[in-house]
Protein backbone atom coordinates (compact mmCIF):
# COMPACT_ATOMS: atom_id res chain seq x y z
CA UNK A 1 1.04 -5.44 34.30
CA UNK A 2 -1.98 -3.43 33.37
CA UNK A 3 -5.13 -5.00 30.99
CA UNK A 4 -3.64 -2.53 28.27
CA UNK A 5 -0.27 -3.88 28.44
CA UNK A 6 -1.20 -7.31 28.73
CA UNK A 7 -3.43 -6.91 25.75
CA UNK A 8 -0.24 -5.50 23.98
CA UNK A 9 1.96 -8.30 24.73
CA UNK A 10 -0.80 -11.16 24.09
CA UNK A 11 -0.83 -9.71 20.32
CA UNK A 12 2.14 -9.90 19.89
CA UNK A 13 3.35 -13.30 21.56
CA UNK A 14 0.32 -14.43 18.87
CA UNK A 15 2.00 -12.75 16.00
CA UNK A 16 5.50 -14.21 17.24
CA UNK A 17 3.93 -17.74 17.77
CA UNK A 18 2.10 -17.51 14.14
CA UNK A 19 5.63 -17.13 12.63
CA UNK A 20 6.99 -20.49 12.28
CA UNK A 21 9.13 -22.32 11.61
CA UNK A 22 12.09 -20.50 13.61
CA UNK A 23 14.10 -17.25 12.09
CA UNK A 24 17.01 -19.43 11.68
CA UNK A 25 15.51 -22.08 9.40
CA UNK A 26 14.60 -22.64 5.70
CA UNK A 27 16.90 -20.33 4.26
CA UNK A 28 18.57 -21.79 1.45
CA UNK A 29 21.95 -21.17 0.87
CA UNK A 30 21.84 -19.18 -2.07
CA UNK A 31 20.03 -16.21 0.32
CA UNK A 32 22.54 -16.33 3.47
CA UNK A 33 23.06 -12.70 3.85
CA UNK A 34 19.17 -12.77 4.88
CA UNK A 35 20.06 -14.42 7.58
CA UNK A 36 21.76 -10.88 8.98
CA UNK A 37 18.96 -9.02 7.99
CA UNK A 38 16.72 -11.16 10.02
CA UNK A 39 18.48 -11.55 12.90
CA UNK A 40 18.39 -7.38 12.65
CA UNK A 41 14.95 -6.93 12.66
CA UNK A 42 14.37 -9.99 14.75
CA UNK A 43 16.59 -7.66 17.20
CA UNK A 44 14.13 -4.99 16.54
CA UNK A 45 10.99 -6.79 17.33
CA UNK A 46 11.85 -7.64 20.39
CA UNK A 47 13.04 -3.72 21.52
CA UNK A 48 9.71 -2.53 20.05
CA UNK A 49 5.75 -2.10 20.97
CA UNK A 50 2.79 -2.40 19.07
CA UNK A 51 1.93 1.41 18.45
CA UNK A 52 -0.70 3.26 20.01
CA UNK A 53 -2.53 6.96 20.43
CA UNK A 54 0.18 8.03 22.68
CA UNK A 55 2.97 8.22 19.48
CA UNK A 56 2.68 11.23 17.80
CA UNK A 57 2.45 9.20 14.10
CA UNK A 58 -0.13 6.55 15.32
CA UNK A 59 -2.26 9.52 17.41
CA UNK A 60 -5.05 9.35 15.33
CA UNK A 61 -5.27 5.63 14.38
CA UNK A 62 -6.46 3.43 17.50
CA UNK A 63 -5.54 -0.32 16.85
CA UNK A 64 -6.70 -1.59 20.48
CA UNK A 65 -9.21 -3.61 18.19
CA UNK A 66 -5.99 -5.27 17.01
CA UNK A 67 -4.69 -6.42 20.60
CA UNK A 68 -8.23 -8.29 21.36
CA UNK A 69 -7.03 -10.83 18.42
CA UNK A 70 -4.87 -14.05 18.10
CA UNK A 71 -3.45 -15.39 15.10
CA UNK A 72 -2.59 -18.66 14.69
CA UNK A 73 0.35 -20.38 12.24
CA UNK A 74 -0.81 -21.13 9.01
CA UNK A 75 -0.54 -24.70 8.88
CA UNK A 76 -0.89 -24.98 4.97
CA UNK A 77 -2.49 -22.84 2.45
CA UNK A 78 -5.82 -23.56 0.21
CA UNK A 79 -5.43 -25.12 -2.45
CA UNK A 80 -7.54 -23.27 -4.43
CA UNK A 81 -8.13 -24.21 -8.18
CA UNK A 82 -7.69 -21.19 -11.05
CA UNK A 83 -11.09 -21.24 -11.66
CA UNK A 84 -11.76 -20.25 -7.76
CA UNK A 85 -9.85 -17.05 -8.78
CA UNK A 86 -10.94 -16.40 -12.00
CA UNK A 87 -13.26 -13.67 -11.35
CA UNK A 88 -9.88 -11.33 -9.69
CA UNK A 89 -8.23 -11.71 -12.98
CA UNK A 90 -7.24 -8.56 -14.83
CA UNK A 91 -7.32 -8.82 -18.54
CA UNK A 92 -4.65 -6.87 -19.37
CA UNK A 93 -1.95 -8.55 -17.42
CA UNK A 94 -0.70 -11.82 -19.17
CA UNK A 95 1.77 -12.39 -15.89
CA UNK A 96 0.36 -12.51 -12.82
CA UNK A 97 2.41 -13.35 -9.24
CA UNK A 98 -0.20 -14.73 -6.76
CA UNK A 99 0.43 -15.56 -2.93
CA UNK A 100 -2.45 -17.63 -0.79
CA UNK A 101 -2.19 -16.96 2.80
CA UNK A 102 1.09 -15.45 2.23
CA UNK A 103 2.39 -18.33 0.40
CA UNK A 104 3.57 -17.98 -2.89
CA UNK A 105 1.31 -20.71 -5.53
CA UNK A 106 2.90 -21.48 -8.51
CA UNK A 107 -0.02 -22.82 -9.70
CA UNK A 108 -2.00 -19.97 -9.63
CA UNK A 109 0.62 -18.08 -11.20
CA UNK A 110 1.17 -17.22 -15.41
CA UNK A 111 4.38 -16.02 -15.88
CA UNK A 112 5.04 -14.30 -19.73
CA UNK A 113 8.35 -12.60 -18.80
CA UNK A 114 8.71 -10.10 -22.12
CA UNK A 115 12.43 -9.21 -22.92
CA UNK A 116 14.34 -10.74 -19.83
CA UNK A 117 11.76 -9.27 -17.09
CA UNK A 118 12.46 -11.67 -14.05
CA UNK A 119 9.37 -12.12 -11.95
CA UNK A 120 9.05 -14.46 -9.71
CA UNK A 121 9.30 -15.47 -5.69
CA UNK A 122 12.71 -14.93 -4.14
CA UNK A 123 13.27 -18.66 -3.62
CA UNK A 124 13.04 -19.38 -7.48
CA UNK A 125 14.97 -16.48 -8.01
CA UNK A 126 18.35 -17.38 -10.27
CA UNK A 127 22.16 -17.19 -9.42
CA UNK A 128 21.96 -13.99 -11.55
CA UNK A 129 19.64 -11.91 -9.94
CA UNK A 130 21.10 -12.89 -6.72
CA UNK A 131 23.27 -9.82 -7.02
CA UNK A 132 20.53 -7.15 -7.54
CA UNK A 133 18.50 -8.56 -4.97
CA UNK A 134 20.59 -8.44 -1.81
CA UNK A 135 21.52 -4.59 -2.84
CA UNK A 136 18.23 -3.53 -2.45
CA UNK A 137 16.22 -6.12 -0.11
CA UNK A 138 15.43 -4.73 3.22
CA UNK A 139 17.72 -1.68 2.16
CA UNK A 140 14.78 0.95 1.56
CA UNK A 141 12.05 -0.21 3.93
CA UNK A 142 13.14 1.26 6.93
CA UNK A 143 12.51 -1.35 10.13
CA UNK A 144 14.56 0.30 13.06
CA UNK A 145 12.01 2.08 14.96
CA UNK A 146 8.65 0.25 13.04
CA UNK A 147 7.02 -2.36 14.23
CA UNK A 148 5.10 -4.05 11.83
CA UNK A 149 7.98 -3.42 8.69
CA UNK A 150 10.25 -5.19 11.55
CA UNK A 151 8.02 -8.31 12.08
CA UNK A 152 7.95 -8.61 8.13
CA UNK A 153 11.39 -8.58 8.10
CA UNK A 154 12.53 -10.70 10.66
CA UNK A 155 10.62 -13.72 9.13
CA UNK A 156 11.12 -12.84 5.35
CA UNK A 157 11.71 -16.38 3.90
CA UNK A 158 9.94 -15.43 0.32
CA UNK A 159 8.80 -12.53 -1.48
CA UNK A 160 7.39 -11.60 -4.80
CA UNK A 161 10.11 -10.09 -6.88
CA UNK A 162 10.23 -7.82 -10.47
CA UNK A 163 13.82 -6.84 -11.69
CA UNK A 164 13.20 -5.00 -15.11
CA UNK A 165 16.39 -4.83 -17.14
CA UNK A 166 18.08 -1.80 -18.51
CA UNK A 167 16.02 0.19 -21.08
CA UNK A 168 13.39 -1.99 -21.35
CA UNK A 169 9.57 -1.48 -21.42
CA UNK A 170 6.84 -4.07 -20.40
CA UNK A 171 3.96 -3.49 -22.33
CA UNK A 172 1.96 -5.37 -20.27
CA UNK A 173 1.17 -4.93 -16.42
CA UNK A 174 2.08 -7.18 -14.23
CA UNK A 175 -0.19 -8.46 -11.45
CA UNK A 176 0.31 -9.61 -7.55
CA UNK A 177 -2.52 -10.95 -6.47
CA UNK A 178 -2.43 -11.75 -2.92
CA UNK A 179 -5.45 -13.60 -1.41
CA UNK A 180 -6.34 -13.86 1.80
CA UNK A 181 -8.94 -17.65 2.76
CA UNK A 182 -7.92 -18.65 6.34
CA UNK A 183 -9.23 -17.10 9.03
CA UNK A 184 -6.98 -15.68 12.48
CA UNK A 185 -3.75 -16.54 10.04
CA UNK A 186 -1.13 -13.58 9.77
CA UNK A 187 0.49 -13.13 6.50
CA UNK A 188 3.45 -10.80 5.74
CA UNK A 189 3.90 -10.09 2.02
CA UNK A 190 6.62 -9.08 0.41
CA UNK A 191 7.79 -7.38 -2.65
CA UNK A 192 10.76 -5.79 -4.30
CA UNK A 193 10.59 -4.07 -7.28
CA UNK A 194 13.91 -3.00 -9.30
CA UNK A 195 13.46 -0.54 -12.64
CA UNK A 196 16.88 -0.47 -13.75
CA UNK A 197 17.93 2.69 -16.41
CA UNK A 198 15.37 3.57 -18.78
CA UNK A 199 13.06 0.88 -18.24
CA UNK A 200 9.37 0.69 -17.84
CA UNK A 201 6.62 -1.16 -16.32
CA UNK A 202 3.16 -0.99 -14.29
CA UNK A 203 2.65 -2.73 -11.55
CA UNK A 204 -0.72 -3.51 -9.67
CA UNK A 205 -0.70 -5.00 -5.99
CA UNK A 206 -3.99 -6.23 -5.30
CA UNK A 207 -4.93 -7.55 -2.01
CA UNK A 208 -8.22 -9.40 -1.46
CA UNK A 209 -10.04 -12.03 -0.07
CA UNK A 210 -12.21 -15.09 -0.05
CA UNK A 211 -13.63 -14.57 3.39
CA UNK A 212 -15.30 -12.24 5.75
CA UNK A 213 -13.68 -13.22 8.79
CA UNK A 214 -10.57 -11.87 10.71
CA UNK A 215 -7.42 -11.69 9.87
CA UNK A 216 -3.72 -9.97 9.15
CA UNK A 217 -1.90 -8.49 6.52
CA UNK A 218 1.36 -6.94 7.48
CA UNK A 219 2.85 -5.99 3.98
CA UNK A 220 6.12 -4.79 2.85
CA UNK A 221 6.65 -3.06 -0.74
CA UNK A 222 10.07 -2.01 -1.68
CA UNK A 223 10.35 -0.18 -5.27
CA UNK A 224 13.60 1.28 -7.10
CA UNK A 225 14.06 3.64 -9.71
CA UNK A 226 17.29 4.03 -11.89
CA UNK A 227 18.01 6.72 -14.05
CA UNK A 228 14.88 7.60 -16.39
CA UNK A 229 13.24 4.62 -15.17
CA UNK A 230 9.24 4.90 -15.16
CA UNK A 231 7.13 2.99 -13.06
CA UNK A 232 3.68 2.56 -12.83
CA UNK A 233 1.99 1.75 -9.33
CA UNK A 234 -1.81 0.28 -8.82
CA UNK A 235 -2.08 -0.08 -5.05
CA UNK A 236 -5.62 -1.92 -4.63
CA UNK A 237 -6.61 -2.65 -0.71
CA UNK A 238 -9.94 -4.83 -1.06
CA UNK A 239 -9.82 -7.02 2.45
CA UNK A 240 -12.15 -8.68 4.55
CA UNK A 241 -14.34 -5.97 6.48
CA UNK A 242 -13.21 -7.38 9.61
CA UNK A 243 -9.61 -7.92 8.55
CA UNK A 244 -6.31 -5.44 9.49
CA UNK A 245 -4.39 -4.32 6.99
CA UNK A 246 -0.64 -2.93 7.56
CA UNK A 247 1.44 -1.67 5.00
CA UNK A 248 4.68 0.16 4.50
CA UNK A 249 5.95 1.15 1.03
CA UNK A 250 8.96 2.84 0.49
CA UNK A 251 10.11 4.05 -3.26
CA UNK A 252 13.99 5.18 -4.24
CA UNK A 253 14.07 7.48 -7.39
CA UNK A 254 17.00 8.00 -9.33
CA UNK A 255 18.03 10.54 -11.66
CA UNK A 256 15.23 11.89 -13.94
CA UNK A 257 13.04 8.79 -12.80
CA UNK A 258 9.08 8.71 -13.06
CA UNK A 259 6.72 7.24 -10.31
CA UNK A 260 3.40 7.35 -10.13
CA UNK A 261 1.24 5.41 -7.71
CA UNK A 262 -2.41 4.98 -7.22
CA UNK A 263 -3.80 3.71 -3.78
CA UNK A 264 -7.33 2.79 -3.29
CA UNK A 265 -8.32 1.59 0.17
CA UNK A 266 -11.79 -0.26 0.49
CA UNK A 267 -11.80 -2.61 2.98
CA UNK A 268 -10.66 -4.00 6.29
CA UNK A 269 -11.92 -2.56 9.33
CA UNK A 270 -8.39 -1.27 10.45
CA UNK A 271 -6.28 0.02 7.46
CA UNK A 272 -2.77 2.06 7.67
CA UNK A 273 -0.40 2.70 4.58
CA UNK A 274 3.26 4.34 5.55
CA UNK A 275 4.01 5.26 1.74
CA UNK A 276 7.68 7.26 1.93
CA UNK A 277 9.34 8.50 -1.09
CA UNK A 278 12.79 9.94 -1.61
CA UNK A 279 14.23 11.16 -4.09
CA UNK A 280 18.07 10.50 -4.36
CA UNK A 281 19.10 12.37 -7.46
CA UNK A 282 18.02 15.27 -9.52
CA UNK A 283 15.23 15.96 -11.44
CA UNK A 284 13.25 13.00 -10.29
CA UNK A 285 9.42 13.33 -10.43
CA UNK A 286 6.45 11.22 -8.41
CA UNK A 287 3.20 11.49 -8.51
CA UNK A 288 0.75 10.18 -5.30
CA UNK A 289 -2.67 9.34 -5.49
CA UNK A 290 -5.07 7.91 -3.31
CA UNK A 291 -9.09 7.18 -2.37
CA UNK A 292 -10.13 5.63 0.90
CA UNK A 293 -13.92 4.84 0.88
CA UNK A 294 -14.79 3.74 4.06
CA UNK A 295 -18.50 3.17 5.81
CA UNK A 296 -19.64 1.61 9.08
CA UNK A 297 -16.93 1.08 11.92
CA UNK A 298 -13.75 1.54 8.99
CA UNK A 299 -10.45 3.16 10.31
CA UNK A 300 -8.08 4.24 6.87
CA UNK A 301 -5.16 5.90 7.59
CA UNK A 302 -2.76 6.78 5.26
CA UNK A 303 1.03 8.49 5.85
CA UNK A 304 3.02 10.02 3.18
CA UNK A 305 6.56 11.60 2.71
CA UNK A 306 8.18 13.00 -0.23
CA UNK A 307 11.72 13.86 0.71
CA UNK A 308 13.06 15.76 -1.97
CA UNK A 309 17.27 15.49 -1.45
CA UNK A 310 18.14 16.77 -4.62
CA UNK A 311 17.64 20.02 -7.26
CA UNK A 312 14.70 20.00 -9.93
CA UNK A 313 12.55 17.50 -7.89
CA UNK A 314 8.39 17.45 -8.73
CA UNK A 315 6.16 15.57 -6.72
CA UNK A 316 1.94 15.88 -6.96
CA UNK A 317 -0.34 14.80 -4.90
CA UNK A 318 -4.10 14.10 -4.37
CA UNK A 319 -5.34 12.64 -1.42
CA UNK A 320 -9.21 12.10 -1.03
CA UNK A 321 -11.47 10.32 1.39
CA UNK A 322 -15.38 9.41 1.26
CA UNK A 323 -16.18 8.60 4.80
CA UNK A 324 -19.77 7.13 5.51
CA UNK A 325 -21.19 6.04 8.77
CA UNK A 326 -19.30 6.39 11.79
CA UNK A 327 -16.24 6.00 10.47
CA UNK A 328 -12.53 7.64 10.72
CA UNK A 329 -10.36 8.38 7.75
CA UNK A 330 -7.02 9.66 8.84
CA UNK A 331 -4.43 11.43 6.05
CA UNK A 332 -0.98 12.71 7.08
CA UNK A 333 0.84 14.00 3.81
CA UNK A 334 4.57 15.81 4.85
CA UNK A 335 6.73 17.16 1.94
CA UNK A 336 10.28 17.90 2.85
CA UNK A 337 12.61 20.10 1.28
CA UNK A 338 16.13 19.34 2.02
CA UNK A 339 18.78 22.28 1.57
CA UNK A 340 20.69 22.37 -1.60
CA UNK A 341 16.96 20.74 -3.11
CA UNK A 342 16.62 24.17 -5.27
CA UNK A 343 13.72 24.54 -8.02
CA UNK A 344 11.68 21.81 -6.07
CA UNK A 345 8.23 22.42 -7.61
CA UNK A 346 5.33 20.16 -4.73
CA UNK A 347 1.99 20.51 -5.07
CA UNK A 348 0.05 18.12 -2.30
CA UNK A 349 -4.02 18.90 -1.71
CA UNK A 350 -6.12 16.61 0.53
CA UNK A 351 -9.84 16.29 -0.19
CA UNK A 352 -12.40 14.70 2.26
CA UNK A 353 -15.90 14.64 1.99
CA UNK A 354 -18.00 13.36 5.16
CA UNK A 355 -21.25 11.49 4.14
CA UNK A 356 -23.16 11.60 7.95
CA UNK A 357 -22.78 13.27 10.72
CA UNK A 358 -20.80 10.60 12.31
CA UNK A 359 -17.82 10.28 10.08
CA UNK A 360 -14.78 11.82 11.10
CA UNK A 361 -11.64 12.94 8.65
CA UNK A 362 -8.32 14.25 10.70
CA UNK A 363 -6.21 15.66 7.79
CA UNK A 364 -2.47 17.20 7.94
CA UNK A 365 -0.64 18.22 5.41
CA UNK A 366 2.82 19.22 6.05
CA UNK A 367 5.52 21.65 4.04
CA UNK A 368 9.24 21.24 5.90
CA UNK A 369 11.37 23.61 3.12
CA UNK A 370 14.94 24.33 3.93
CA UNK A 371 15.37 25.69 0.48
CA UNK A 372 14.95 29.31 -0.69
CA UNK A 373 14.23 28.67 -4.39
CA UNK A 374 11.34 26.51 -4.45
CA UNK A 375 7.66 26.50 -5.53
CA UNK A 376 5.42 24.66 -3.14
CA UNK A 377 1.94 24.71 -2.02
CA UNK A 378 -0.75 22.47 0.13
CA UNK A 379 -4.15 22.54 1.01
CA UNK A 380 -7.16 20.39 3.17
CA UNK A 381 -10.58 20.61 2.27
CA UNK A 382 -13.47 18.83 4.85
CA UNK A 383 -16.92 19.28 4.16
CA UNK A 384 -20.45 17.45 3.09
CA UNK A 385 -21.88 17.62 -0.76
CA UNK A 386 -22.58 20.81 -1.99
CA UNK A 387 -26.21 21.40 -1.61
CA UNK A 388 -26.22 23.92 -5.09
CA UNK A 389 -24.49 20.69 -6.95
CA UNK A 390 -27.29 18.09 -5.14
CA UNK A 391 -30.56 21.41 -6.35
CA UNK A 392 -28.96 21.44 -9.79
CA UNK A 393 -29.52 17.99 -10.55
CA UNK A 394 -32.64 17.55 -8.50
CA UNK A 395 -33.81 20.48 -11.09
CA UNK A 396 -32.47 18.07 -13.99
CA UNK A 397 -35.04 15.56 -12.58
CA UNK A 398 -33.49 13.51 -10.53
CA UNK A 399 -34.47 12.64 -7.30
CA UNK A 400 -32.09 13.78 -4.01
CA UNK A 401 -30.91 10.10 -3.29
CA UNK A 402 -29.80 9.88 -6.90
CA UNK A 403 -28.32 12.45 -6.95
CA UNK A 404 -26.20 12.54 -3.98
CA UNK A 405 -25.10 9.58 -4.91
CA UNK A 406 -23.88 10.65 -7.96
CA UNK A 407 -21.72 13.46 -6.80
CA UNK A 408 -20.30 11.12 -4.36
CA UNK A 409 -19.62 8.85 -7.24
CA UNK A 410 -17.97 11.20 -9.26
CA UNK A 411 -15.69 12.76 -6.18
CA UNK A 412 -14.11 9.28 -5.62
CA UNK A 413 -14.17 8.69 -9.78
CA UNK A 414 -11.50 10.98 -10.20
CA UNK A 415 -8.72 9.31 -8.42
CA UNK A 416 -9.62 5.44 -9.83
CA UNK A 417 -9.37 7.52 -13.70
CA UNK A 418 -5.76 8.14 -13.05
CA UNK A 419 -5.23 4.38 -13.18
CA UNK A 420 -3.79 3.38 -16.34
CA UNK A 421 -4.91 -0.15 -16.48
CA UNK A 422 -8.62 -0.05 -17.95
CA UNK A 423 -10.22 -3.23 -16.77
CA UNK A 424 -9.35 -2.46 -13.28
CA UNK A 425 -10.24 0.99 -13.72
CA UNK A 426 -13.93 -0.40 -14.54
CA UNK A 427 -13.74 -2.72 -11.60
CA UNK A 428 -13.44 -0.29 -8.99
CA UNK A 429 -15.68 2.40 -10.63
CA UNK A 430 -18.31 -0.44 -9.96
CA UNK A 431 -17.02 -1.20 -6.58
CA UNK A 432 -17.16 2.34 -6.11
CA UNK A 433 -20.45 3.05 -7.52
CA UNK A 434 -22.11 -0.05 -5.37
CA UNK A 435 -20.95 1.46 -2.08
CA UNK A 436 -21.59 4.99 -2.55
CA UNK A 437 -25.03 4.09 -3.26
CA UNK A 438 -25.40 1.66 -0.53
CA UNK A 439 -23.89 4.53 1.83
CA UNK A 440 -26.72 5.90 4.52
C-alpha cells in the first residue's frame, strides 16, 4: 500500500470510527424506512474513495491536507448557555434551529412556527409530517457515486427540518445555526427543506464556530419547490480557518417556482460546495449567487449545475471570488439544456479578482444546450484592480491603500446586497470590510 493510499484509508477509518453508535441503532420506529436508506449509502461508503486531483470534478481542489487528520467521536456536545451565542443571533429571525457539534440543542433553539410552519429536528418531527418527509429525504441529494453526501447519509439519525404548508408565507426568516466547539470531532448536518404550492419563506444556514482549531463539516442540504413556491436561500460558510468544510446542496423546482440562493464562503482552510439545481417542470426560475473571500493558505471551491428539463426555464448567475495571499479559489458553473427545454433564457458570469501575485482563480463555466430555441450566454473574468479606478480615487484624496481597499470592498459588496435579510447583510459587509483591509 503506498503512503498516499494509506493516508486515504487512515481518513477515512477515522471518519468511520467517529460515527458512532452503529448504522443500525437509535432509529426510532417512527423513521424505519431510514434504515434502507442507510444501509444504501452505508453500501456506498464502503465502494467509494476519498476524492482526489486525478477525478476530473475534484482536479482542481487538493484535499491531501484532509487525509493528514483524525477525527474522533463526539462524546457529548457543549453545553453552551444562550448567552454564549448571543452575539450569532440575527434579529430578524424570531425561530432559530441550532445544532452544537452536530447535535441538535433544544435549548438553544426559539421556535415561533407562524401559520402551521413545522420546524424542527427529524426526531421531534410528528406522525403527520412523517409522510412528507420520507418522500423527499435522501431523494434529491444524490449519494451513489459521492463520497462525502454518502457518509452523511449512511449515519443520518437527525436533521434540521422546514415543511412550509400550502400557500403560505413566513414573514419571518428562519435561522440554522450550526456551531462548531470541539476540536478533531466530525459533524454531518442535515437539512430538508419542503415549500409546498404557493408558499414562501427565507431561509439562512449559517455555519460557524467557537474555535480555531481543526475540524469537519460534511453537510447535506436538501430543498423542494412546489408549484409557485418561493424560497429564499442565505448560505453563510464562517468556519474555523483551519477547519474543512464539505457541502452538497441539491434544490427540486416545480412548476413556476422561485429560488434564489446566496452563498458566501469565508472561512475554513479547505472549502467545497456541490450546489445542483434542476428544474422539473416549466417555467421555473433560480437565481445563484455567491462570494468566496479567501486569504493566506484558503482553498474555496464551488460546483454548480442548473439542469433545465423543462420549457420557459430562467436561471442567473453571479459567481465572484476575492483571492488574497497564496490562495486558490476554484469555480465550476455548468448550465444544461435538456431537449424539449425550449425558450430557456441562462445567463451565468464568473468574476474573480486576484489581490497578490500568489493567488490563483481556475474558473469554468460551462453551456451543454440540446435545444434550438434558447437564449443563453456565459462569461469569466480574472484580473487585479483596475489601476484607472485605484488613480481616480487617489485624485479624490485618498491614499492607494485606501483606496484599494475600497474597490475590493465594493467588488465583494455586491453579492452580500442581494441578501434579503438586513442585519446579516450588515454583518458580513463588516466581515467583509475587516478582511479586505487586512488583505496584503
Amino acid at each position: 500500500m503506498s503512503a498516499g493510499t494509506a493516508a486515504t484509508q487512515g481518513v477515512l477509518d477515522s471518519l468511520l470510527a467517529s460515527l458512532v453508535p452503529s448504522p443500525g441503532s437509535l432509529v426510532p420506529v417512527k423513521l424505519e424506512w431510514l434504515k434502507a436508506l442507510r444501509a444504501q449509502a452505508l453500501e456506498r461508503v464502503g465502494a467509494l474513495t476519498l476524492p482526489n486531483t486525478h477525478d476530473e470534478a475534484w482536479r482542481f481542489t487538493n484535499i491531501s491536507a484532509l487525509t493528514r487528520q483524525s477525527f474522533r467521536p463526539l462524546n457529548k456536545p457543549n453545553a453552551l448557555k444562550p448567552a454564549d451565542i448571543a452575539h450569532l443571533h440575527i434579529e430578524e429571525a424570531t425561530t432559530r434551529l441550532v445544532f452544537v457539534d452536530g447535535v441538535h440543542a433544544p435549548q438553544l433553539s426559539s421556535i415561533n412556527a407562524e401559520a402551521g410552519l413545522f420546524v424542527g429536528n427529524l426526531l421531534s418531527a410528528p406522525e403527520t409530517q412523517a409522510a412528507v418527509i420520507a418522500a423527499h429525504l435522501g431523494q434529491h441529494a444524490a449519494f451513489h457515486d459521492a463520497l462525502f453526501p454518502a457518509l452523511n447519509t449512511a449515519f443520518l439519525i437527525d436533521a434540521a427540518v422546514l415543511i412550509v404548508p400550502r400557500n403560505t408565507a413566513i414573514a419571518a426568516p428562519v435561522h440554522l445555526l450550526f456551531i462548531s466547539t470541539q476540536p478533531d470531532v466530525a459533524s454531518h448536518p442535515r437539512l430538508l427543506l419542503v415549500a409546498e404550492s404557493g408558499s414562501a419563506v427565507t431561509l439562512i444556514e449559517d455555519y460557524v464556530t467557537l474555535h480555531d482549531a481543526a475540524y469537519l463539516t460534511n453537510a447535506v442540504a436538501e430543498v423542494t419547490l412546489g408549484a409557485n413556491a418561493q424560497v429564499e436561500h442565505a448560505r453563510v460558510q464562517r468556519e474555523s480557518g483551519q477547519a474543512f468544510h464539505m457541502a452538497s446542496c441539491a434544490v427540486s423546482l416545480s412548476r413556476a417556482s422561485r429560488y434564489h440562493s446566496v452563498s458566501i464562503a469565508l472561512g475554513a482552510q479547505i472549502s467545497r460546495l456541490d450546489l445542483n439545481v434542476v428544474q422539473t417542470a416549466d417555467s421555473a426560475e433560480c437565481s445563484l449567487d455567491g462570494l468566496a473571500l479567501i486569504g493566506g493558505q484558503q482553498l474555496a471551491d464551488t460546483h454548480t449545475f442548473i439542469d433545465h428539463g423543462k420549457p420557459h426555464g430562467v436561471s442567473r448567475q453571479l459567481h465572484k471570488c476575492i483571492v488574497g495571499g497564496a490562495a486558490h479559489a476554484v469555480f465550476n458553473g455548468k448550465v444544461m439544456v435538456r431537449p424539449g427545454a425550449q425558450k430557456t433564457d441562462s445567463a451565468q458570469s464568473s468574476r474573480n479578482l486576484l489581490l497578490t501575485p500568489k493567488a490563483l482563480v481556475d474558473t469554468q463555466p460551462q453551456l451543454e444546450i440540446f435545444a434550438d430555441d434558447v437564449k443563453c450566454t456565459h462569461g469569466a473574468t480574472v484580473g487585479q484592480l483596475d489601476s484607472e479606478e485605484v488613480f481616480y480615487l487617489q485624485s479624490r484624496g485618498l491614499s492607494e491603500a485606501v483606496a484599494r481597499n475600497l474597490l475590493t470592498y465594493a467588488f465583494g459588496a455586491e453579492v452580500i446586497d442581494r441578501i434579503s435579510v438586513a442585519s446579516l447583510r450588515r454583518q458580513l459587509e463588516q466581515t467583509v470590510l475587516e478582511q479586505t483591509t487586512g488583505q496584503p
